[in-house]
Protein backbone atom coordinates (compact mmCIF):
# COMPACT_ATOMS: atom_id res chain seq x y z
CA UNK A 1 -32.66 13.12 -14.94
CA UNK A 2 -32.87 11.84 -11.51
CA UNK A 3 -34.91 12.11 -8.49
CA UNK A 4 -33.60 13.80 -5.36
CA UNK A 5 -33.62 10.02 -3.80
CA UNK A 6 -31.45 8.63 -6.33
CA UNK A 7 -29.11 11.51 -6.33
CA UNK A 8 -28.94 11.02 -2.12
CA UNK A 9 -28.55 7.34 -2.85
CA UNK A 10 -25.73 7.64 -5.24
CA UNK A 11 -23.86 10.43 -3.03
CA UNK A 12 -24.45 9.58 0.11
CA UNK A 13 -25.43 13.11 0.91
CA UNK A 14 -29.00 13.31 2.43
CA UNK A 15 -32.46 14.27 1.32
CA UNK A 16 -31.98 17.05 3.78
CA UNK A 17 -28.77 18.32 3.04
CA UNK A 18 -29.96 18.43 -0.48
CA UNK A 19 -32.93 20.87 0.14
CA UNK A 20 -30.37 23.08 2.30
CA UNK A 21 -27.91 23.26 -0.62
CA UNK A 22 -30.93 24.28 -2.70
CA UNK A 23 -32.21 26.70 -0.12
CA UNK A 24 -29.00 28.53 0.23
CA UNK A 25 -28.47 28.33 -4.03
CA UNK A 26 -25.22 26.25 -3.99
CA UNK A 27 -26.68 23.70 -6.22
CA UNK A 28 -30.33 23.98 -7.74
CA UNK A 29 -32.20 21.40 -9.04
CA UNK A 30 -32.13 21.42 -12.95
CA UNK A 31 -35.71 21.33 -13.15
CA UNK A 32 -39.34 20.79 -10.69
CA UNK A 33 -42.02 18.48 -11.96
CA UNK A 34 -45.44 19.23 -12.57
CA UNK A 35 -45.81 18.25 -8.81
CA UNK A 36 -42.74 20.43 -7.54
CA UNK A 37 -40.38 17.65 -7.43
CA UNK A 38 -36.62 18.22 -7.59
CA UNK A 39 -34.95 16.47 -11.16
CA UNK A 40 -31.46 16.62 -11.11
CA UNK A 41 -29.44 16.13 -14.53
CA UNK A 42 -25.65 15.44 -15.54
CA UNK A 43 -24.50 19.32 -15.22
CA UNK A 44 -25.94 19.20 -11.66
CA UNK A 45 -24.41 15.91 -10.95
CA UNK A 46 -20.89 17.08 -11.93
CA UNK A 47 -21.34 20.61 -10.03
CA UNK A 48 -22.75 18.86 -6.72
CA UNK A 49 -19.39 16.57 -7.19
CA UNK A 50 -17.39 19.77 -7.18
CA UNK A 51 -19.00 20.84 -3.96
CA UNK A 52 -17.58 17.17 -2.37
CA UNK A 53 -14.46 18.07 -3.46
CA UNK A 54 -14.34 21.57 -1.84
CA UNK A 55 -15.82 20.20 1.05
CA UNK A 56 -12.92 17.89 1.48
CA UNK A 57 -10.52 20.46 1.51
CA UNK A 58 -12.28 21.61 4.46
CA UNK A 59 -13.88 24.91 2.60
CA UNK A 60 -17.07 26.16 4.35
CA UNK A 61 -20.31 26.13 1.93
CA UNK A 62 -20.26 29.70 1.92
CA UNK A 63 -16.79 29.96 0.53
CA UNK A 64 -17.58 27.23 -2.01
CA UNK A 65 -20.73 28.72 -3.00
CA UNK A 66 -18.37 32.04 -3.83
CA UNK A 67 -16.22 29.86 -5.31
CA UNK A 68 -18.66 27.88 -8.03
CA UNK A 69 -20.73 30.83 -8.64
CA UNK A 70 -17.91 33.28 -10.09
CA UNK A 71 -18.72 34.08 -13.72
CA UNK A 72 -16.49 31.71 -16.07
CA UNK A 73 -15.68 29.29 -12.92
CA UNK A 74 -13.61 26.96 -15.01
CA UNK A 75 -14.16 23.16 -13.87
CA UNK A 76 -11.22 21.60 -15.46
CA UNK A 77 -8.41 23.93 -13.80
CA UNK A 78 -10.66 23.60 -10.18
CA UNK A 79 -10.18 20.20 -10.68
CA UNK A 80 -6.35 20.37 -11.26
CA UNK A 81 -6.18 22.94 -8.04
CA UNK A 82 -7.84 20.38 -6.40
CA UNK A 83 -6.06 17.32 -7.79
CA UNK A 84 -3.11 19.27 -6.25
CA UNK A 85 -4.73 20.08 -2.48
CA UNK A 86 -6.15 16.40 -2.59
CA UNK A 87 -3.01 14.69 -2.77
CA UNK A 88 -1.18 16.78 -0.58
CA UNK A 89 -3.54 16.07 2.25
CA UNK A 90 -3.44 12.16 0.87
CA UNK A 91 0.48 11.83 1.27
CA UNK A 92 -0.10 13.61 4.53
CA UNK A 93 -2.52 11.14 5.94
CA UNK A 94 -0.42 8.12 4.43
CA UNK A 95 2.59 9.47 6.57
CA UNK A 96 0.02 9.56 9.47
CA UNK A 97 -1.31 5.98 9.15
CA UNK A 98 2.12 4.76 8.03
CA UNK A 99 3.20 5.91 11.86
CA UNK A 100 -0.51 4.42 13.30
CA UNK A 101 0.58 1.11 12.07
CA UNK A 102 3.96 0.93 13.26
CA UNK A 103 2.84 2.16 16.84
CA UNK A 104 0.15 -0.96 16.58
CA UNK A 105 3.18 -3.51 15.22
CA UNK A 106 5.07 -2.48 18.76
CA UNK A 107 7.26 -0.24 17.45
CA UNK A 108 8.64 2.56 20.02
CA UNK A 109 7.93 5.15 17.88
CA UNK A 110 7.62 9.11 19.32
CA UNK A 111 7.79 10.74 15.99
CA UNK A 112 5.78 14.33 15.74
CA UNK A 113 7.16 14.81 12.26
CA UNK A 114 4.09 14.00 10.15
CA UNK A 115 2.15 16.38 12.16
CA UNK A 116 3.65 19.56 10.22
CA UNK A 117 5.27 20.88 7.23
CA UNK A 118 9.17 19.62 8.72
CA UNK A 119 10.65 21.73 5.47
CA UNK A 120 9.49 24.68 6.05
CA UNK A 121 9.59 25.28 9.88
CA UNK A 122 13.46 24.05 9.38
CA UNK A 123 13.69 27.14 6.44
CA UNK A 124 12.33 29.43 9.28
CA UNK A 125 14.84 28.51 11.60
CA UNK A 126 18.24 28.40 9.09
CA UNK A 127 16.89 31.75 8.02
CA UNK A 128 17.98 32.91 11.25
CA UNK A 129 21.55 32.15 10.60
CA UNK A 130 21.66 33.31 6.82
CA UNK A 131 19.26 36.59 7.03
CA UNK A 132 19.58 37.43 10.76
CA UNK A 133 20.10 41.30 9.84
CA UNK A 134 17.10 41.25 7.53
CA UNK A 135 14.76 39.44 10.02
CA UNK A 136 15.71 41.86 12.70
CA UNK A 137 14.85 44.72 10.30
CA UNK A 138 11.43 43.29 9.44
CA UNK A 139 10.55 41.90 12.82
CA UNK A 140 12.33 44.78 15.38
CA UNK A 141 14.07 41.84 16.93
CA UNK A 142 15.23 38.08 16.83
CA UNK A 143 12.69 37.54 19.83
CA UNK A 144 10.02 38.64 18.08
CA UNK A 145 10.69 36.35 15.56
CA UNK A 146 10.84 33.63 17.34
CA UNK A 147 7.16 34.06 18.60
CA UNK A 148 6.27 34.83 15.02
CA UNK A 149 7.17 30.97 14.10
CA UNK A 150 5.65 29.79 17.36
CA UNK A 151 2.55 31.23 16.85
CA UNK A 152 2.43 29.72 13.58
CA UNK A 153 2.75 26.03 14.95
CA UNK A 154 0.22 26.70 18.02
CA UNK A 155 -2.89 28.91 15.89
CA UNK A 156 -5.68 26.42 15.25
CA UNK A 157 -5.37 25.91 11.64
CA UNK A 158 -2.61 27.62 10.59
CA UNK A 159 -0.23 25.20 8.79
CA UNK A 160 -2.94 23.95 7.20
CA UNK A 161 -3.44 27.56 5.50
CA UNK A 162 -0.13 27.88 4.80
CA UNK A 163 0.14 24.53 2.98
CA UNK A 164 -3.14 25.27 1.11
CA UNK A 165 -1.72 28.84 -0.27
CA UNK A 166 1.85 27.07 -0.92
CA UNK A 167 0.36 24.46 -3.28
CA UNK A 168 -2.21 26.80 -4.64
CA UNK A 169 0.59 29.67 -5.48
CA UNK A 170 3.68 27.93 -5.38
CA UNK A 171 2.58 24.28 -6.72
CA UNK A 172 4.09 22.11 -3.80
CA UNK A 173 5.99 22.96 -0.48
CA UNK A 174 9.43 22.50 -1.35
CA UNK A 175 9.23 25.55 -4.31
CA UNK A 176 7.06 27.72 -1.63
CA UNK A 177 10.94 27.47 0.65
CA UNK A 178 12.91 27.60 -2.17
CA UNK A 179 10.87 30.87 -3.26
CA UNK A 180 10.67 31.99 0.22
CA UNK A 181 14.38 31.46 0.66
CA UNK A 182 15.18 33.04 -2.69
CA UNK A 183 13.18 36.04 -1.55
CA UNK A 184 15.47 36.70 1.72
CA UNK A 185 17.76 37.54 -0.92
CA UNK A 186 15.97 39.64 -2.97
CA UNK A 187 16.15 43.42 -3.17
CA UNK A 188 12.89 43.46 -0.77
CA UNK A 189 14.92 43.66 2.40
CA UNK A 190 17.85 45.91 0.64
CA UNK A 191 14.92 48.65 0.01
CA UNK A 192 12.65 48.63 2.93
CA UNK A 193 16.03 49.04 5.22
CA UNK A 194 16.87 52.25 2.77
CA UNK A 195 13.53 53.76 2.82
CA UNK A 196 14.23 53.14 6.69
CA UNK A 197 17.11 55.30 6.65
CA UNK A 198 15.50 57.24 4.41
CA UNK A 199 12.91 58.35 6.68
CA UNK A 200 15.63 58.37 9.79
CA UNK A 201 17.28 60.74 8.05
CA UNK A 202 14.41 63.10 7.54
CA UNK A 203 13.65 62.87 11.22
CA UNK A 204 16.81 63.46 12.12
CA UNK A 205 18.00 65.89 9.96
CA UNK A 206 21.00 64.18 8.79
CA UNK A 207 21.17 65.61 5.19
CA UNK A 208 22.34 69.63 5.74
CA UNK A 209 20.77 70.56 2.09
CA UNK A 210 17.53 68.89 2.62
CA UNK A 211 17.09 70.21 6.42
CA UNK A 212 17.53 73.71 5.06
CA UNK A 213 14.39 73.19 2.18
CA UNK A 214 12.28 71.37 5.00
CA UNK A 215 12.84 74.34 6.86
CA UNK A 216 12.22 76.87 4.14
CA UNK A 217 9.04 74.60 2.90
CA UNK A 218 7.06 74.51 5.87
CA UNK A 219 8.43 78.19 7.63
CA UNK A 220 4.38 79.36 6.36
CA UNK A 221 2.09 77.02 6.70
CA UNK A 222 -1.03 79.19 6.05
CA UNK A 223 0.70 79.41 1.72
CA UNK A 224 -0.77 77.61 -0.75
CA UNK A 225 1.21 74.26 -1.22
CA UNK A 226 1.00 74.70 -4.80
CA UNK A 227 2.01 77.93 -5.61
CA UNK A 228 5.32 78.87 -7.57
CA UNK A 229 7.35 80.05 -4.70
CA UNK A 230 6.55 76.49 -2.99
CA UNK A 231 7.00 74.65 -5.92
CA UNK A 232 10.39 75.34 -6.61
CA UNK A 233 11.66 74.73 -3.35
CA UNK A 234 9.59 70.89 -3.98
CA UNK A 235 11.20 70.61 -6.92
CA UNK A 236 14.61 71.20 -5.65
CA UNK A 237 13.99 68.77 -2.98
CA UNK A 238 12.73 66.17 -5.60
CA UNK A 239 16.16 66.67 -6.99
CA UNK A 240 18.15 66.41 -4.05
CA UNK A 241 16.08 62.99 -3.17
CA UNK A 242 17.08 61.42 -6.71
CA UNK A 243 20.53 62.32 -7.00
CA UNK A 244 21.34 61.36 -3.09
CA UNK A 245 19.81 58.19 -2.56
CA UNK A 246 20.02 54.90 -4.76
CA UNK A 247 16.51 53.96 -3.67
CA UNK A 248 14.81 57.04 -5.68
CA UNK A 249 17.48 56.41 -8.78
CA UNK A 250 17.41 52.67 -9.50
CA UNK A 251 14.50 51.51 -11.19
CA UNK A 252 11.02 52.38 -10.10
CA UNK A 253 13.12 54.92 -8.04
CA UNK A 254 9.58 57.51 -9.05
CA UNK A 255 7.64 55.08 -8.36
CA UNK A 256 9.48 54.35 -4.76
CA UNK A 257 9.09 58.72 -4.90
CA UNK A 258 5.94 58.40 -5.01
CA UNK A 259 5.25 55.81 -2.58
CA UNK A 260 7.32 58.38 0.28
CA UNK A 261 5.35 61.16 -0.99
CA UNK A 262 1.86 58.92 0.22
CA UNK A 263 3.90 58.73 3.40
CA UNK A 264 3.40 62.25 3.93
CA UNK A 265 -0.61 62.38 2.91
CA UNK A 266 -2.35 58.86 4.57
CA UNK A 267 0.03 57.24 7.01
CA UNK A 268 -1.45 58.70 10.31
CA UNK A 269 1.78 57.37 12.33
CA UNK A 270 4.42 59.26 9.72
CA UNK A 271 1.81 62.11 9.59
CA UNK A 272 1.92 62.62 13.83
CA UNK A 273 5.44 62.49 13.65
CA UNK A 274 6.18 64.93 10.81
CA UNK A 275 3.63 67.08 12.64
CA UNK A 276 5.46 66.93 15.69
CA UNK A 277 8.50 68.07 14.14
CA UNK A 278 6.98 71.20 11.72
CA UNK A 279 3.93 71.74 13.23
CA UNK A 280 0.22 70.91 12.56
CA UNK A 281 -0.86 70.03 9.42
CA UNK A 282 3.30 70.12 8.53
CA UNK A 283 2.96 66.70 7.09
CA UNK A 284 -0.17 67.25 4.57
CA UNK A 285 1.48 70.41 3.61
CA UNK A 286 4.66 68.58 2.17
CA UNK A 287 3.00 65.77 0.60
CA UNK A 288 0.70 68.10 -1.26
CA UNK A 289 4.15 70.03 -2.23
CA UNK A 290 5.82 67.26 -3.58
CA UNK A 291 2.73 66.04 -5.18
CA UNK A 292 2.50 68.83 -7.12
CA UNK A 293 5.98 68.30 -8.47
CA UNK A 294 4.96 65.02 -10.31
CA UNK A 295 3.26 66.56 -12.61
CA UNK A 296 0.40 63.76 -12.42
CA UNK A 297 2.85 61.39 -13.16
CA UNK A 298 2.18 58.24 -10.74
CA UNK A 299 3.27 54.33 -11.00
CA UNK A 300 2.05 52.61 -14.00
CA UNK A 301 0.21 49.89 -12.01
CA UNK A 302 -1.50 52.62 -10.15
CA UNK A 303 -2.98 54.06 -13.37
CA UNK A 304 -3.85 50.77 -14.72
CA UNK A 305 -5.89 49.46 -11.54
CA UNK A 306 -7.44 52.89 -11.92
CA UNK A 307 -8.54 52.16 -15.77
CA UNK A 308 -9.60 49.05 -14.86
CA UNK A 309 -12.01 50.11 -12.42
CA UNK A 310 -13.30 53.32 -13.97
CA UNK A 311 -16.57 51.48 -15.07
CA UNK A 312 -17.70 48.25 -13.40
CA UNK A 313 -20.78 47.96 -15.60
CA UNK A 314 -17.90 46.39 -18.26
CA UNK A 315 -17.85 43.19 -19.15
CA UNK A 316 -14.79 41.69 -17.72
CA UNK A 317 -14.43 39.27 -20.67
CA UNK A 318 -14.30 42.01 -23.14
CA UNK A 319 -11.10 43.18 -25.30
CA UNK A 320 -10.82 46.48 -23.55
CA UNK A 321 -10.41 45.25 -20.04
CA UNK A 322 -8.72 42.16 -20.85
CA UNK A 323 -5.55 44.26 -22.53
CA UNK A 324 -5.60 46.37 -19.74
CA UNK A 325 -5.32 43.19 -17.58
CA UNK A 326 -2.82 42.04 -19.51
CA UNK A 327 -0.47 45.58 -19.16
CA UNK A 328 -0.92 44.97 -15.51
CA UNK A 329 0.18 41.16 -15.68
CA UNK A 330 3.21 42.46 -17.21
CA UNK A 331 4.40 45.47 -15.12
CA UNK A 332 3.93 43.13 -12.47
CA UNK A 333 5.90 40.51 -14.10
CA UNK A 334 8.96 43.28 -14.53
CA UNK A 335 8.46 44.59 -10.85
CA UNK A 336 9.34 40.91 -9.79
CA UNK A 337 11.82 40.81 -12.09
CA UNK A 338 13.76 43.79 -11.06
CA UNK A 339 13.29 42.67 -7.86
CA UNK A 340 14.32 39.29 -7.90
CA UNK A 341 11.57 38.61 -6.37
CA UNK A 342 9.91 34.89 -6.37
CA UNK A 343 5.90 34.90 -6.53
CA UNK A 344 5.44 31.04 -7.28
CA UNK A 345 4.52 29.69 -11.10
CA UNK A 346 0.57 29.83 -10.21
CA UNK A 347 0.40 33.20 -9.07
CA UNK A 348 -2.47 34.77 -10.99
CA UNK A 349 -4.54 32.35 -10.31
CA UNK A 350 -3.74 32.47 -6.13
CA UNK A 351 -4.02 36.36 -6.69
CA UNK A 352 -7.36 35.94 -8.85
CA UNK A 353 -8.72 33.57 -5.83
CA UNK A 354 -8.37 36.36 -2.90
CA UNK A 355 -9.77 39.69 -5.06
CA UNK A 356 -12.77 37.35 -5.62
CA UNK A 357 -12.84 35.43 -1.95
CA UNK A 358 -10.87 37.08 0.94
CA UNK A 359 -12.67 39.10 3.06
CA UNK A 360 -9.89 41.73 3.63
CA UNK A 361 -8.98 42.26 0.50
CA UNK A 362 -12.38 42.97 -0.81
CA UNK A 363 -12.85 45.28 2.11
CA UNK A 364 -9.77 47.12 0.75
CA UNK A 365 -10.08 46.92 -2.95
CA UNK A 366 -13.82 48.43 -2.82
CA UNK A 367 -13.28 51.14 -0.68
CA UNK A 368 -10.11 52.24 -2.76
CA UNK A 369 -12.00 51.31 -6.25
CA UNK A 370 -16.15 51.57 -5.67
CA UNK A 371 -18.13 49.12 -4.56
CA UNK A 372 -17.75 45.14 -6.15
CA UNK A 373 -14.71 46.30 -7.73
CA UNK A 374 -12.29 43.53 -6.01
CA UNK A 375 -14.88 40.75 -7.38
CA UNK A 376 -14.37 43.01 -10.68
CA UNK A 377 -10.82 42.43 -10.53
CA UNK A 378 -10.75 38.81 -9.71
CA UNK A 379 -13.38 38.11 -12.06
CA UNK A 380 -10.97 39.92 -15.33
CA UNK A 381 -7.55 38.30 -13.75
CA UNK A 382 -9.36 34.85 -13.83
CA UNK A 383 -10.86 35.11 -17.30
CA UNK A 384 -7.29 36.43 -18.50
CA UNK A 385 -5.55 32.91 -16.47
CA UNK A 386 -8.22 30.77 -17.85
CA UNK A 387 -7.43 31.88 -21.38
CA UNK A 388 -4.05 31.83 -21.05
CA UNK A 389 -4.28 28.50 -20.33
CA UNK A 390 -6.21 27.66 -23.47
């Protein structure tokens, strides 16, 4: 055991700061003597050293604190996540006082290339040349774009965030471009521009069958979306939908179904503009329609996240909820697949991080799944990591 003195002595980190850190619970004392002084023993020694190396990476204490005090916070694979971060910012502060000292030898050096990530600002700008079709589609336009990536170099912070999540998901910043440039050609862009044209066509009633049911669907809006006369013309729709476009026929085509359908029911913007075009409450009316017509049947990940959640008194560790995790690691795994899509070899553990830690998504995730349920998540997806790792 040690005193609070020799602990400051040996750190370097102040009396002070040490009764802060104890006020605020990021690292307690292992035990109070008789006279209420703080003993600290090995355990506490080796957790206050994983607070240093947070705190290196820049992490506020409140983050850390979230970090440290998640159920089955593994130590050894923080330390290889932060093995990883540390030497990234040590190669980048080499580079920066390999330039310092040839600047002090006399050298006429003007070189800003240590300052950012060179790699993958130059990926941002050949993707322009190679993908110019698929930026314009995701961005509305080339300008656009360009602001995108200058906004990226000028935002406080930024490329530092973007490095962090590179090495944390992708393992270094070369495989975060080669994913991200592997992506571009992915079937990503391919589907969002059909379910573009998809919904184009809709508006413009540019398929003759399908303008017809439309019509017949929402000629009464006052009928029950559910009933047998409005079912069938759903279904025939549904029909239509799968035989005429590739997107709702590949694979996951239901699941891409079912996705539109949502359209219809949540998405205010698609919802004014449907309404605009049928009349009010035209938009509701459909989605409930085609709803009906999937006979409950709805993605697989949906009903998994769904089991997952249904009782957050459950341990997370347990056999139940760890096979479900696992169903959802794979369909995932297959989505990516079919997809060609490249998510980086430590994604779990990225994904894991932000249910537990990002603001957002924990905003999201509890308001779609209860309250606590994204920390629920995160807390399952990093016990099934951690013991797939063992």
């Amino acid at each position: 055991m040690r005193t609070i003195k020799e602990v400051s002595d040996l750190t370097g980190i102040s009396v002070r700061m040490l009764h802060y850190y104890d006020k605020i619970d990021l690292l307690k004392p292992s035990k109070l003597t008789d006279k209420g002084y703080r003993l600290y023993d090995t355990g506490a020694l080796l957790t206050l050293q994983q607070i240093l190396f947070f705190k290196e990476l820049d992490l506020s204490l409140k983050e850390i604190k979230e970090i440290i005090s998640t159920p089955n916070f593994n130590k050894k694979q923080a330390l290889i996540n932060q093995q990883k971060l540390l030497t990234l910012k040590r190669d980048r502060l080499n580079d920066l006082i390999e330039l310092v000292n040839k600047i002090l030898k006399g050298e006429k050096t003007m070189s800003f290339e240590k300052f950012d990530m060179t790699k993958y600002f130059n990926a941002l700008e050949e993707l322009k040349k190679e993908h110019l079709k698929e930026i314009i589609s995701g961005f509305g336009s080339i300008d656009k774009y360009n602001d995108f990536i200058e906004n990226l170099k000028t935002k406080e912070g930024t490329v530092d965030k973007i490095a962090t999540m590179a090495i944390k998901q992708y393992g270094s910043i070369e495989k975060y471009v080669e994913g991200m440039k592997k992506n571009f050609n992915s079937e990503v862009f391919s589907l969002s521009e059909e379910f573009a044209n998809f919904k184009k066509a809709f508006l413009e009633d540019s398929h003759p069958k399908l303008k017809e049911l439309y019509k017949k669907l929402t000629a009464d809006l006052s009928k029950n979306p559910t009933s047998k006369e409005i079912n069938q013309l759903a279904e025939e729709i549904t029909k239509i939908v799968k035989e005429d476009y590739r997107l709702f026929k590949m694979d996951y085509g239901d699941d891409h179904w079912y996705s539109m359908i949502q359209l219809f029911l949540l998405f205010p913007d698609w919802i004014n503009k449907v309404d605009e075009k049928y009349g009010k409450g035209a938009s509701k009316f459909i989605g409930k329609a085609l709803k009906n017509c999937l006979d409950s049947k709805q993605p697989e990940l949906k009903t998994l996240n769904e089991k997952l959640t249904a009782d957050l008194s459950k341990d997370p560790a347990s056999k139940e909820i760890q096979e479900i995790v696992k169903k959802i690691v794979e369909e995932t795994q297959k989505e990516h697949e079919s997809f060609n899509i490249c998510v980086g070899e430590n994604y779990w553990e990225y994904t894991s991080e932000l249910y537990l830690t990002n603001t957002t998504m924990i905003k999201a995730n509890d308001m779609k799944y209860g309250k606590n349920a994204s920390k629920y998540i995160g807390k399952a997806l990093k016990i099934y990591c951690e013991n797939r790792l063992t």
